[in-house]
C-alpha atoms as a PDB file:
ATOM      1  CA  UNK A   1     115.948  89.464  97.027  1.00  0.00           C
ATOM      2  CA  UNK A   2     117.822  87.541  99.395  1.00  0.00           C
ATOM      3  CA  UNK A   3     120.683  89.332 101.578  1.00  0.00           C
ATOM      4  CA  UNK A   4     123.903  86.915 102.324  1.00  0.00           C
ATOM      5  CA  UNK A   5     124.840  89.124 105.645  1.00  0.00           C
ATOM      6  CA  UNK A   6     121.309  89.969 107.107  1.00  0.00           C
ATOM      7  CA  UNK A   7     122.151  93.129 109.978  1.00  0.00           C
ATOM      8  CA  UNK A   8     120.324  92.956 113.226  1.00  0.00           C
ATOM      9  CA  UNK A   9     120.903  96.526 115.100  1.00  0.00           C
ATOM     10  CA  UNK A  10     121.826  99.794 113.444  1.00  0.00           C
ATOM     11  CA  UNK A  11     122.822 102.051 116.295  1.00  0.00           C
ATOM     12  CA  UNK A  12     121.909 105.743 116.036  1.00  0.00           C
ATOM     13  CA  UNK A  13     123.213 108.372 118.859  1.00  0.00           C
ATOM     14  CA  UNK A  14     123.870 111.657 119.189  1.00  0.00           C
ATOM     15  CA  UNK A  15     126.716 113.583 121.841  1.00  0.00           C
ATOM     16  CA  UNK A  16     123.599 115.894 122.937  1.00  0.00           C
ATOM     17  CA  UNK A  17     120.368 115.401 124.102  1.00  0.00           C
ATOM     18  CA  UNK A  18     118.857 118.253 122.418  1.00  0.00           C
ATOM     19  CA  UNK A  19     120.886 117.219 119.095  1.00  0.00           C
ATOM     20  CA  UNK A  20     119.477 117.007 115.616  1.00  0.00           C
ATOM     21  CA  UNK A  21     122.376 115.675 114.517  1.00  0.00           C
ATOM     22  CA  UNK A  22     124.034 112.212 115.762  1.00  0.00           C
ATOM     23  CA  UNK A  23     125.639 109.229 114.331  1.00  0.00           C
ATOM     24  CA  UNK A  24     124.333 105.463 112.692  1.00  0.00           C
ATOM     25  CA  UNK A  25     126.959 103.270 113.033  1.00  0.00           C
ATOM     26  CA  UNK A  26     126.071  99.803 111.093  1.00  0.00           C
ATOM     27  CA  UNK A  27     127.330  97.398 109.046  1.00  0.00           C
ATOM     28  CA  UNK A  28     130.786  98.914 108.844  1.00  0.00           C
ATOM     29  CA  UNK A  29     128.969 102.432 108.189  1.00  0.00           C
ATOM     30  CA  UNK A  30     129.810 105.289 110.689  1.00  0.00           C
ATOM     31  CA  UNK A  31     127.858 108.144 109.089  1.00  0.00           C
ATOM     32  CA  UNK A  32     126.377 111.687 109.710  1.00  0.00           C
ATOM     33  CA  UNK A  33     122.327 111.239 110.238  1.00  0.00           C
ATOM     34  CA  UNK A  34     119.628 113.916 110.822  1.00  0.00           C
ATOM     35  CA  UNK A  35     117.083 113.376 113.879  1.00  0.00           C
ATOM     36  CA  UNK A  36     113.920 115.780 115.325  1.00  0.00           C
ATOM     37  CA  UNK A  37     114.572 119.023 115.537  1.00  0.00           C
ATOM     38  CA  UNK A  38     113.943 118.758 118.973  1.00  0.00           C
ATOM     39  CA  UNK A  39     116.799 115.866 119.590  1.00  0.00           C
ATOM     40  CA  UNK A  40     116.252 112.488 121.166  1.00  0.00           C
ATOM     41  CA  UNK A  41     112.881 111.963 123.662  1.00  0.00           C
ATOM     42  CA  UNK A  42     111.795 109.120 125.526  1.00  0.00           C
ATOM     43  CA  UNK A  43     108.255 110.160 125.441  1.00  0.00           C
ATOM     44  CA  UNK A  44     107.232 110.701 122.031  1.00  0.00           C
ATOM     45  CA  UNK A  45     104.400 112.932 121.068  1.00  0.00           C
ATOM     46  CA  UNK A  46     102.546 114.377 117.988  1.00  0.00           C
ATOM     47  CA  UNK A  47     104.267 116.985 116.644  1.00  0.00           C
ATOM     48  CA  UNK A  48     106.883 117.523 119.475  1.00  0.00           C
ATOM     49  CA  UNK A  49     109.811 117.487 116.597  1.00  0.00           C
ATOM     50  CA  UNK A  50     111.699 114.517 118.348  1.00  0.00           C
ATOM     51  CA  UNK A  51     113.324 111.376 117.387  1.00  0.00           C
ATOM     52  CA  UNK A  52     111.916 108.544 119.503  1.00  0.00           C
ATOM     53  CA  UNK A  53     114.477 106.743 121.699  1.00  0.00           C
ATOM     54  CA  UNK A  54     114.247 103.112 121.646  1.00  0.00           C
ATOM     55  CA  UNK A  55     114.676  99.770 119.860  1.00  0.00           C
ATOM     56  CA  UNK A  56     112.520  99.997 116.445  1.00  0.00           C
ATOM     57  CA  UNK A  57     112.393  97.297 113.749  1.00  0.00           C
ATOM     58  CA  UNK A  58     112.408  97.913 110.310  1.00  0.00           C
ATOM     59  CA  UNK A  59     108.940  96.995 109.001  1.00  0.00           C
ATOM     60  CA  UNK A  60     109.813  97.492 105.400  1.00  0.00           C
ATOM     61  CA  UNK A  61     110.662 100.688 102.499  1.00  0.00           C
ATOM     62  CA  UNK A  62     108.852 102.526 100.121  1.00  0.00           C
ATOM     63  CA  UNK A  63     110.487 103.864  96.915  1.00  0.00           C
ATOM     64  CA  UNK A  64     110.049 105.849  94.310  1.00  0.00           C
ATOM     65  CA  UNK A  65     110.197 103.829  91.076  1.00  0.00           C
ATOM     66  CA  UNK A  66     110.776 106.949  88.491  1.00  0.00           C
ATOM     67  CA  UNK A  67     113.448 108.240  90.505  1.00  0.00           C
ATOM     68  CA  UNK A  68     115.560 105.018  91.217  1.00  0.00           C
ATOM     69  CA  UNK A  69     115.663 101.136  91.250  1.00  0.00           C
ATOM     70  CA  UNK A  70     114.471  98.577  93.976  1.00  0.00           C
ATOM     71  CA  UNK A  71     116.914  99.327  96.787  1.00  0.00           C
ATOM     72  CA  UNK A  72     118.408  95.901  97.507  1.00  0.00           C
ATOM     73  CA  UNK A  73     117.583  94.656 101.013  1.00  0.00           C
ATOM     74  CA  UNK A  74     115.683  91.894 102.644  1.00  0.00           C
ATOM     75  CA  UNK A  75     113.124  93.854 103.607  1.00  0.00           C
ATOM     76  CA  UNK A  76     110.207  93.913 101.872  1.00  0.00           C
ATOM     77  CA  UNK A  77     110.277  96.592  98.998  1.00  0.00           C
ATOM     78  CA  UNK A  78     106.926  98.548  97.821  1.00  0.00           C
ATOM     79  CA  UNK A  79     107.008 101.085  94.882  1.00  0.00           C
ATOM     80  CA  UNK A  80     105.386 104.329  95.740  1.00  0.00           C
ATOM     81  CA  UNK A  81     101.867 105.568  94.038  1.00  0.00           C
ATOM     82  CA  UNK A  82     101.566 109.438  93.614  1.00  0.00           C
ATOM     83  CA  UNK A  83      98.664 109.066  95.742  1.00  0.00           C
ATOM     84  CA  UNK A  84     100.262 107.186  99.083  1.00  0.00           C
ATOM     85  CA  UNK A  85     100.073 108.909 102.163  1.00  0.00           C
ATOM     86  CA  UNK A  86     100.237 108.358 106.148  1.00  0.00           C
ATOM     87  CA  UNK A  87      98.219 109.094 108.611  1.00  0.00           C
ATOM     88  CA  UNK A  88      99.100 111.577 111.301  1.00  0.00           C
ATOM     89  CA  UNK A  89      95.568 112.699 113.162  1.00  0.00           C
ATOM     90  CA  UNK A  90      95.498 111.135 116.699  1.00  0.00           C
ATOM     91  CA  UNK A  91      91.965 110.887 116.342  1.00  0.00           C
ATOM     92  CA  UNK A  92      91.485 108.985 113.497  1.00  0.00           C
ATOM     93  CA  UNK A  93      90.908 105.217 113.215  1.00  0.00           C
ATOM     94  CA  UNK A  94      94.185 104.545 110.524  1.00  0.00           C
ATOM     95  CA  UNK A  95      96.268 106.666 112.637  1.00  0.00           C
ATOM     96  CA  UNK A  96     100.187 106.024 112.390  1.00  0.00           C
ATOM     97  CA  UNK A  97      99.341 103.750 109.074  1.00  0.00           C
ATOM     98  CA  UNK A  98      99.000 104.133 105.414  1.00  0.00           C
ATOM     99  CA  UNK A  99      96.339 105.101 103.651  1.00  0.00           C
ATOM    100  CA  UNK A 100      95.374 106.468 100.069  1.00  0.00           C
ATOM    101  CA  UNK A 101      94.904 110.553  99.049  1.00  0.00           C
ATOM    102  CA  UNK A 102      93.147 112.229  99.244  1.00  0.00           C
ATOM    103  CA  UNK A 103      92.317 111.375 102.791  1.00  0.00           C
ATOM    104  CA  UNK A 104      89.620 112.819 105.048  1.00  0.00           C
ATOM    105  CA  UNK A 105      91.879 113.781 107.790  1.00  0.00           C
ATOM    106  CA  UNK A 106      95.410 114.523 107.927  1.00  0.00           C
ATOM    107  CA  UNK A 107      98.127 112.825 106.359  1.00  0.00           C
ATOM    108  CA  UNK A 108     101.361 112.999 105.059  1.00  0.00           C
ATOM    109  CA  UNK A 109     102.361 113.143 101.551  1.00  0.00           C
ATOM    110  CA  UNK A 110     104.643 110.347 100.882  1.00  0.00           C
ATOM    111  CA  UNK A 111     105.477 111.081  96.842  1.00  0.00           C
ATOM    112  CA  UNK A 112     107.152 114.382  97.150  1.00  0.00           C
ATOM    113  CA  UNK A 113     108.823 116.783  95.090  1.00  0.00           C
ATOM    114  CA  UNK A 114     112.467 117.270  96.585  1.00  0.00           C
ATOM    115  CA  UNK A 115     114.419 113.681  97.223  1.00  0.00           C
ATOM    116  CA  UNK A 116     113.641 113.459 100.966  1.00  0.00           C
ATOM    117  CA  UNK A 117     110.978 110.353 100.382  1.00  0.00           C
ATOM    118  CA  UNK A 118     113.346 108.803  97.761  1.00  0.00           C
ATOM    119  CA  UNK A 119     113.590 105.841 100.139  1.00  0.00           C
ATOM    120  CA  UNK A 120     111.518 105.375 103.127  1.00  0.00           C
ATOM    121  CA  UNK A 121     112.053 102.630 105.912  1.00  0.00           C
ATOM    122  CA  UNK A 122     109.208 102.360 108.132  1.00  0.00           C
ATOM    123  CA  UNK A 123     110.137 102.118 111.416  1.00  0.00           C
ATOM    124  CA  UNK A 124     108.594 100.146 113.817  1.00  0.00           C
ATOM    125  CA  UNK A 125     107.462 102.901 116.182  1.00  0.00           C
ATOM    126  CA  UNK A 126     103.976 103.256 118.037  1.00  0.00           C
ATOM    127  CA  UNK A 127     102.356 100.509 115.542  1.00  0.00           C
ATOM    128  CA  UNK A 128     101.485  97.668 117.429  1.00  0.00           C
ATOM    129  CA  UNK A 129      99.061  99.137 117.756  1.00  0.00           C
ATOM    130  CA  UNK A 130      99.291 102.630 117.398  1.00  0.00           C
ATOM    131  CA  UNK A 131      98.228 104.378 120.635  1.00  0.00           C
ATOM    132  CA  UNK A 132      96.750 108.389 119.603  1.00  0.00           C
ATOM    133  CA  UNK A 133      99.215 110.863 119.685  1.00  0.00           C
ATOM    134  CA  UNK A 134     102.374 108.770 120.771  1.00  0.00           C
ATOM    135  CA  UNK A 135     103.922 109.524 117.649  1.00  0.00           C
ATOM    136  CA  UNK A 136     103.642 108.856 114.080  1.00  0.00           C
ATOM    137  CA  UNK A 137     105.379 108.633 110.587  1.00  0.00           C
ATOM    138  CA  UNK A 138     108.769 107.863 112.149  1.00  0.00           C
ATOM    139  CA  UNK A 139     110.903 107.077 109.026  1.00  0.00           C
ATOM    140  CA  UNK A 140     114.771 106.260 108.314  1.00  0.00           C
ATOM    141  CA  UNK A 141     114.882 108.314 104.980  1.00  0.00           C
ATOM    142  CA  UNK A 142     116.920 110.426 102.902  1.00  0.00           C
ATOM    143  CA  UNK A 143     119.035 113.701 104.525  1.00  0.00           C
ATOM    144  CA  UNK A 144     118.231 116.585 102.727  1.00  0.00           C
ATOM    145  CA  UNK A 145     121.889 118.020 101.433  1.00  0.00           C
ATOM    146  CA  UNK A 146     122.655 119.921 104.667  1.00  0.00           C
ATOM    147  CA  UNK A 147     121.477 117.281 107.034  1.00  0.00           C
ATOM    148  CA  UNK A 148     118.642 119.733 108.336  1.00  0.00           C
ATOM    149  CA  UNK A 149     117.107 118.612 111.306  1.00  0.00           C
ATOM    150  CA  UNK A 150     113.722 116.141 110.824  1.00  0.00           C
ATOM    151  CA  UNK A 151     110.386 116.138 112.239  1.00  0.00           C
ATOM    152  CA  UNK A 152     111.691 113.129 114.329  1.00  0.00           C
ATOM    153  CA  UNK A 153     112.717 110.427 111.621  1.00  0.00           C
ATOM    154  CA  UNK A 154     116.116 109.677 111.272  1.00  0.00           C
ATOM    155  CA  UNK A 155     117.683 110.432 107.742  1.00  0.00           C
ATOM    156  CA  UNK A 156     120.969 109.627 105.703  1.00  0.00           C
ATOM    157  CA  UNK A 157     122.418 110.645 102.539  1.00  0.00           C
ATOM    158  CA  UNK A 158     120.933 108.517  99.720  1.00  0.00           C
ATOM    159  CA  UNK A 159     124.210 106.534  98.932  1.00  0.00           C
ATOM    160  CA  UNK A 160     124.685 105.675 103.038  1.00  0.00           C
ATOM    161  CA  UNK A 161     121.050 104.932 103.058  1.00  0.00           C
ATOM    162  CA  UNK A 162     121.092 102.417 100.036  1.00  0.00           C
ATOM    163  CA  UNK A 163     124.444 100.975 101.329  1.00  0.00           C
ATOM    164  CA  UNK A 164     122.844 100.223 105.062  1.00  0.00           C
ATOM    165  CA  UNK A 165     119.854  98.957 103.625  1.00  0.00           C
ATOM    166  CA  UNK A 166     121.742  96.037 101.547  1.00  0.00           C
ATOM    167  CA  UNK A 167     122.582  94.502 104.960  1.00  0.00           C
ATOM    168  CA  UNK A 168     119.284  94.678 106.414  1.00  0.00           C
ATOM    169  CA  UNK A 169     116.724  91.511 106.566  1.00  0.00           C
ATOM    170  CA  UNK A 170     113.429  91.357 108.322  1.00  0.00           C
ATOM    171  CA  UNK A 171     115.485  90.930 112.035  1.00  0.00           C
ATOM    172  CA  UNK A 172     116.980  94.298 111.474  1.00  0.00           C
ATOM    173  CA  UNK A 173     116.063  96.637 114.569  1.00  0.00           C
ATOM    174  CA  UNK A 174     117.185 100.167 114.790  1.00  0.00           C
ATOM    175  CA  UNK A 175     118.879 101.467 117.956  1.00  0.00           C
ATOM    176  CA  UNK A 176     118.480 105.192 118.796  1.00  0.00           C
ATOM    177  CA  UNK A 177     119.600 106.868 122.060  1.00  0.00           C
END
């Protein structure tokens, strides 16, 4: 679906360093967003809990297609499978990428029971190509109600979410420090 206005930076900051929570300002949005429970980092690791500083682009989002319609964006849109996951062991050859589950080492489920992986906008983080243990699975994806801190995505509230994405095209890069 083509986009009219096409956004190319969504800014995302917090006040603290240590901060899970901070602010995406975009597209006229100025909203609430969750980051790693460990704040912002410029030296992302496996596992460390933090949000990865940096300019990211937004590769493209995952639904899920029993739980809501194609999110309308120019970025490329993919329906979820009950069996899609991503791969988060440093050692393994389709580290920081998709891949199908069951899988032989350890990945992330991406259909999930609460809301959290409604929408899912992979970011462009430690992909090309993925260097072992920089980092992986950094999403933009939905808050949970109380804006709990992430594993080191960076998550909005479903409606702020769908809103920002209508504005975002393939030269949409994400902004976070």
């Amino acid at each position: 679906m083509s986009v009219k206005r096409q956004l190319h930076r969504v800014d995302v900051s917090t006040s603290r360093p240590r901060g899970a929570i901070g602010w995406l300002r975009a597209a006229g949005l100025m909203v609430p967003c969750a980051l790693g429970r460990s704040g912002l980092t410029l030296f992302k690791a496996e596992g460390d809990g933090a949000t990865p500083r940096g300019v990211w682009p937004l590769r493209y989002v995952f639904y899920r297609p029993d739980r809501l319609a194609r999110p309308r964006t120019g970025l490329a849109c993919i329906p979820l499978q009950p069996n899609d996951g991503w791969c988060d062991a440093a050692g393994d050859r389709l580290y920081n990428r998709p891949v199908p589950l069951p899988y032989p080492a350890s990945a992330e489920h991406l259909w999930r029971e609460d809301s959290l992986y409604d929408v899912i906008v992979v970011l462009g983080h430690n992909d090309d190509p993925p260097v072992p243990g920089r980092g992986s699975a950094i999403f933009l994806h939905v808050a949970s109600p109380d804006h709990r801190p992430t594993e080191g995505c960076v998550a909005l509230r479903l409606d702020h979410l769908v809103t920002l994405l209508q504005t975002c095209g393939p030269q949409t890069v994400m902004y976070i420090g």
